[in-house]
N, C-alpha and C. Protein backbone atom coordinates (compact mmCIF):
# COMPACT_ATOMS: atom_id res chain seq x y z
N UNK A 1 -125.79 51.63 63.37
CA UNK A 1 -126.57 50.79 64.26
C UNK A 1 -126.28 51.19 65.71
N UNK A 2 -127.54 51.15 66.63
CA UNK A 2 -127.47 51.82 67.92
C UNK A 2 -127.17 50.60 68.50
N UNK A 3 -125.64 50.42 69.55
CA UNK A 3 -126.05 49.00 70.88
C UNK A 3 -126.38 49.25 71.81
N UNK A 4 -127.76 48.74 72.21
CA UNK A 4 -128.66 49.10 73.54
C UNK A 4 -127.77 48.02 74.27
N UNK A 5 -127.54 48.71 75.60
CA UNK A 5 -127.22 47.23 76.44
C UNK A 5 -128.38 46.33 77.78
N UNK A 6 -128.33 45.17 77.65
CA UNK A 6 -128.77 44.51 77.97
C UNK A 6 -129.83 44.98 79.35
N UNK A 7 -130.95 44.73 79.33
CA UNK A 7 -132.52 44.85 80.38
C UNK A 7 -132.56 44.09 81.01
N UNK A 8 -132.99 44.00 82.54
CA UNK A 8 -133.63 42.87 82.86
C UNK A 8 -135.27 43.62 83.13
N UNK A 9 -135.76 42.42 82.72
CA UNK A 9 -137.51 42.80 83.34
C UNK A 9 -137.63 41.52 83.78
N UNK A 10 -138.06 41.92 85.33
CA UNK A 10 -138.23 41.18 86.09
C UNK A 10 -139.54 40.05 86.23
N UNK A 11 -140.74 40.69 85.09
CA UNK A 11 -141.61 39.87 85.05
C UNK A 11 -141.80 39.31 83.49
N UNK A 12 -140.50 39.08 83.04
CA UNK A 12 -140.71 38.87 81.61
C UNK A 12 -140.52 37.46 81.44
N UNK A 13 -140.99 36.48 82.24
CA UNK A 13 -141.72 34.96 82.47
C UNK A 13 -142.80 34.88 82.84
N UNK A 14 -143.85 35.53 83.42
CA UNK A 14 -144.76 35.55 83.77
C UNK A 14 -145.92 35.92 82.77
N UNK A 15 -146.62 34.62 82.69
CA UNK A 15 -147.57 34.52 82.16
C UNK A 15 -149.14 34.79 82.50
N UNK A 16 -149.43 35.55 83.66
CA UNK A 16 -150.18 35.79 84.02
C UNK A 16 -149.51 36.64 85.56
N UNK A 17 -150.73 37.68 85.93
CA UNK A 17 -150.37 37.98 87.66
C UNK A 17 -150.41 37.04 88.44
N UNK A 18 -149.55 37.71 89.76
CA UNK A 18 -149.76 36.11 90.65
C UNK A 18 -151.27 36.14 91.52
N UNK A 19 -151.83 35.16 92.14
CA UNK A 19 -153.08 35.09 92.70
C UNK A 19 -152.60 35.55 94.38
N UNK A 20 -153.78 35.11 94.92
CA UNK A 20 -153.53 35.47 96.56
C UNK A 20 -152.30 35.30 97.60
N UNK A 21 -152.78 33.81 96.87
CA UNK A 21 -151.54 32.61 97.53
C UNK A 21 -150.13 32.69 97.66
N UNK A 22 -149.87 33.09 95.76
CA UNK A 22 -148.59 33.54 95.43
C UNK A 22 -148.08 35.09 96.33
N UNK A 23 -148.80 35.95 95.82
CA UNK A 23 -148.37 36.89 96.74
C UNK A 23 -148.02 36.96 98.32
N UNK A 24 -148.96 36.29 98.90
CA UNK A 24 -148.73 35.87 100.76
C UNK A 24 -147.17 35.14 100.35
N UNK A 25 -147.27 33.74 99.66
CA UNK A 25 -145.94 33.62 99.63
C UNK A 25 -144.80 34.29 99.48
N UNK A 26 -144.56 35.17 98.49
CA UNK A 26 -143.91 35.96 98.29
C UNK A 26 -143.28 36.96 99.31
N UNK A 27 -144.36 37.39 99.67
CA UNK A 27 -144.53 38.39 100.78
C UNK A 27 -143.79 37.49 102.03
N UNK A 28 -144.24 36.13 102.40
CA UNK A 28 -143.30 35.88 103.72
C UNK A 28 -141.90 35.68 103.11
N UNK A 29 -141.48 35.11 102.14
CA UNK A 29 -139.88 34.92 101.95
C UNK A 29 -139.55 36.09 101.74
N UNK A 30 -139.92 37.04 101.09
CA UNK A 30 -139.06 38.72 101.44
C UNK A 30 -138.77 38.92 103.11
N UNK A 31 -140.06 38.50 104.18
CA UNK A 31 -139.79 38.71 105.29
C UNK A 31 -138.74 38.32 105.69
N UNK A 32 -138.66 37.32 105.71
CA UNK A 32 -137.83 36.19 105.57
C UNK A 32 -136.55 36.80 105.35
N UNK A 33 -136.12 37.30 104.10
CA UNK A 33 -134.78 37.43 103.58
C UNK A 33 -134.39 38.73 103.92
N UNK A 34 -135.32 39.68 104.27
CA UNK A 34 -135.21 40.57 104.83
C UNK A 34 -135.00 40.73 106.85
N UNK A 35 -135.21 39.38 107.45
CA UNK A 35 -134.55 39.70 108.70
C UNK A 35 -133.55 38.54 108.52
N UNK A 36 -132.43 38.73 107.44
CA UNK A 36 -131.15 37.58 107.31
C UNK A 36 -131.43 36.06 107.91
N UNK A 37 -132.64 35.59 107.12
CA UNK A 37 -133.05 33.95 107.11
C UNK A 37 -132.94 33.44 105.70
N UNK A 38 -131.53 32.83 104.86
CA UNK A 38 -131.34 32.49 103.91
C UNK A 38 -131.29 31.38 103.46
N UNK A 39 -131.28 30.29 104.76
CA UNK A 39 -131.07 29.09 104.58
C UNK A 39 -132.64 28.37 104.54
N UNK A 40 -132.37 27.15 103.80
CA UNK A 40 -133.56 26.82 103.78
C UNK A 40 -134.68 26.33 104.67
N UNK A 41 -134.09 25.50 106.06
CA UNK A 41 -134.37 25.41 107.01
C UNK A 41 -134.57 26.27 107.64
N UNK A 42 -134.23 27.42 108.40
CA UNK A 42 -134.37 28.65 108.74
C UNK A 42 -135.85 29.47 107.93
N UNK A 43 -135.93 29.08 106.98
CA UNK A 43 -136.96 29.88 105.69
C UNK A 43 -138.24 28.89 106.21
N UNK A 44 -138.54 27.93 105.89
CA UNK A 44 -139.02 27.01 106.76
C UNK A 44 -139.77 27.22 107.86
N UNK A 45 -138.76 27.07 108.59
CA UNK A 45 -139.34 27.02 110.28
C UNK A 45 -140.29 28.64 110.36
N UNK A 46 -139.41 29.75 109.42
CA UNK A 46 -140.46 30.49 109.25
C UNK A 46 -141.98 31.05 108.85
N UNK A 47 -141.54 30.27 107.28
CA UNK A 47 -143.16 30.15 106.70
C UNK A 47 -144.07 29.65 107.91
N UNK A 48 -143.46 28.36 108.82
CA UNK A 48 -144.71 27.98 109.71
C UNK A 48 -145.35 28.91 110.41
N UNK A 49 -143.94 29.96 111.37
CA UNK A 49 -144.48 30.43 112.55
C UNK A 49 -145.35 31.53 111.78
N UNK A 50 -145.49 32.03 110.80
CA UNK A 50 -146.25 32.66 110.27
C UNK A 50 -147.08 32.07 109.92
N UNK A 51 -147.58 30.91 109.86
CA UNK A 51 -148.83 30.37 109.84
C UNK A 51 -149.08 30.35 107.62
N UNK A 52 -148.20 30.57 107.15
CA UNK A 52 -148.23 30.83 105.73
C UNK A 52 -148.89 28.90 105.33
N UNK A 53 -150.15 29.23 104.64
CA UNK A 53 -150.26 27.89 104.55
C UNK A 53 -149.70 27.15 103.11
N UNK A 54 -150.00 25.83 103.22
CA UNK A 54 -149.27 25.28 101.89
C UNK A 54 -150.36 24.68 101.48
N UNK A 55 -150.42 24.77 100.02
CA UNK A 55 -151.24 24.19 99.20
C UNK A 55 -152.20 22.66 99.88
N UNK A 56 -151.61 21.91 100.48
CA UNK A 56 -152.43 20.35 101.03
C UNK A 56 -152.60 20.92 102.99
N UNK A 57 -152.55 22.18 103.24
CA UNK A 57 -152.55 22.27 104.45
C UNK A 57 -151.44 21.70 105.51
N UNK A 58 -150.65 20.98 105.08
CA UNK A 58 -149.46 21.03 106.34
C UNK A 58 -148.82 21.57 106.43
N UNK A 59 -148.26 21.21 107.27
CA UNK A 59 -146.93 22.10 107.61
C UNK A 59 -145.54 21.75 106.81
N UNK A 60 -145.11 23.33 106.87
CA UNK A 60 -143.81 23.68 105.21
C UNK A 60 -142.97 22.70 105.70
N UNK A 61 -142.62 21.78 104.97
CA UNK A 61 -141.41 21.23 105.28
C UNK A 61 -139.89 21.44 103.79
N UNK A 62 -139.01 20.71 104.10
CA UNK A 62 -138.06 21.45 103.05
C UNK A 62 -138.33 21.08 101.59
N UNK A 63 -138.72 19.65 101.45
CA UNK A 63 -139.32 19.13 100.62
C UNK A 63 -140.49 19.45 99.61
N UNK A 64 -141.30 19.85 101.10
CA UNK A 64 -142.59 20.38 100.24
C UNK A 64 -141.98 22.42 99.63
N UNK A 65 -141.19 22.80 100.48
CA UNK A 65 -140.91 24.06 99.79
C UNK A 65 -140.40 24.02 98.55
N UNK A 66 -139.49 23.02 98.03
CA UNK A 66 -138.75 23.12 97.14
C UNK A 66 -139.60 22.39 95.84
N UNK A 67 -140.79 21.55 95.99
CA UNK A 67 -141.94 21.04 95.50
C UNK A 67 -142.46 22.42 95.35
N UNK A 68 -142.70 23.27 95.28
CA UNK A 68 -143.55 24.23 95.72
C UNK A 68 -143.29 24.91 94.56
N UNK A 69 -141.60 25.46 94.87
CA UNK A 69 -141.24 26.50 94.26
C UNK A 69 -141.12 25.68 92.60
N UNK A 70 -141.11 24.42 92.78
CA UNK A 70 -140.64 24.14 91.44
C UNK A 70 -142.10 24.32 90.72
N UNK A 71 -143.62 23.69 91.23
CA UNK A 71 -145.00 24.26 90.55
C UNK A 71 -144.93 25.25 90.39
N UNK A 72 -144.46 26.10 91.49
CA UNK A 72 -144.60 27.59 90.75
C UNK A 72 -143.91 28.49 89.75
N UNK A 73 -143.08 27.87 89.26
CA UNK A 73 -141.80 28.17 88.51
C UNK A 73 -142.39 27.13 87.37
N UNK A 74 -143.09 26.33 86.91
CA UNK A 74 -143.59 25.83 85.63
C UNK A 74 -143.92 26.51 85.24
């Protein structure tokens, strides 16, 4: 018997591609984590100044991010 060791695939939850929305999102929190903004507040204040909108149109707050990520993660 051969032991393969352990894979990750990174899209092996995903039940479909992501749509527009998802991707823009995506796309600003890489920005994001990519100029060392890790905290959530910090992440935040960013999505705004980027104008990244949220699903009901306001503005990201921490609440609604973490609301967010949890719909999108169902």
């Amino acid at each position: 018997m051969i032991k393969r060791e352990p894979y990750l695939n990174p899209h092996q939850a995903r039940d479909r591609e992501p749509d527009d929305y998802q991707n823009l999102l995506g796309d600003a929190i890489e920005r994001c984590y990519a100029a060392s903004v890790h905290d959530l507040a910090g992440l935040v204040e960013r999505l705004n100044d980027a104008k990244v909108p949220t699903p009901g149109g306001k503005p990201w707050t921490a609440e609604l991010f973490k609301q967010e990520m949890k719909r999108l993660g169902a």
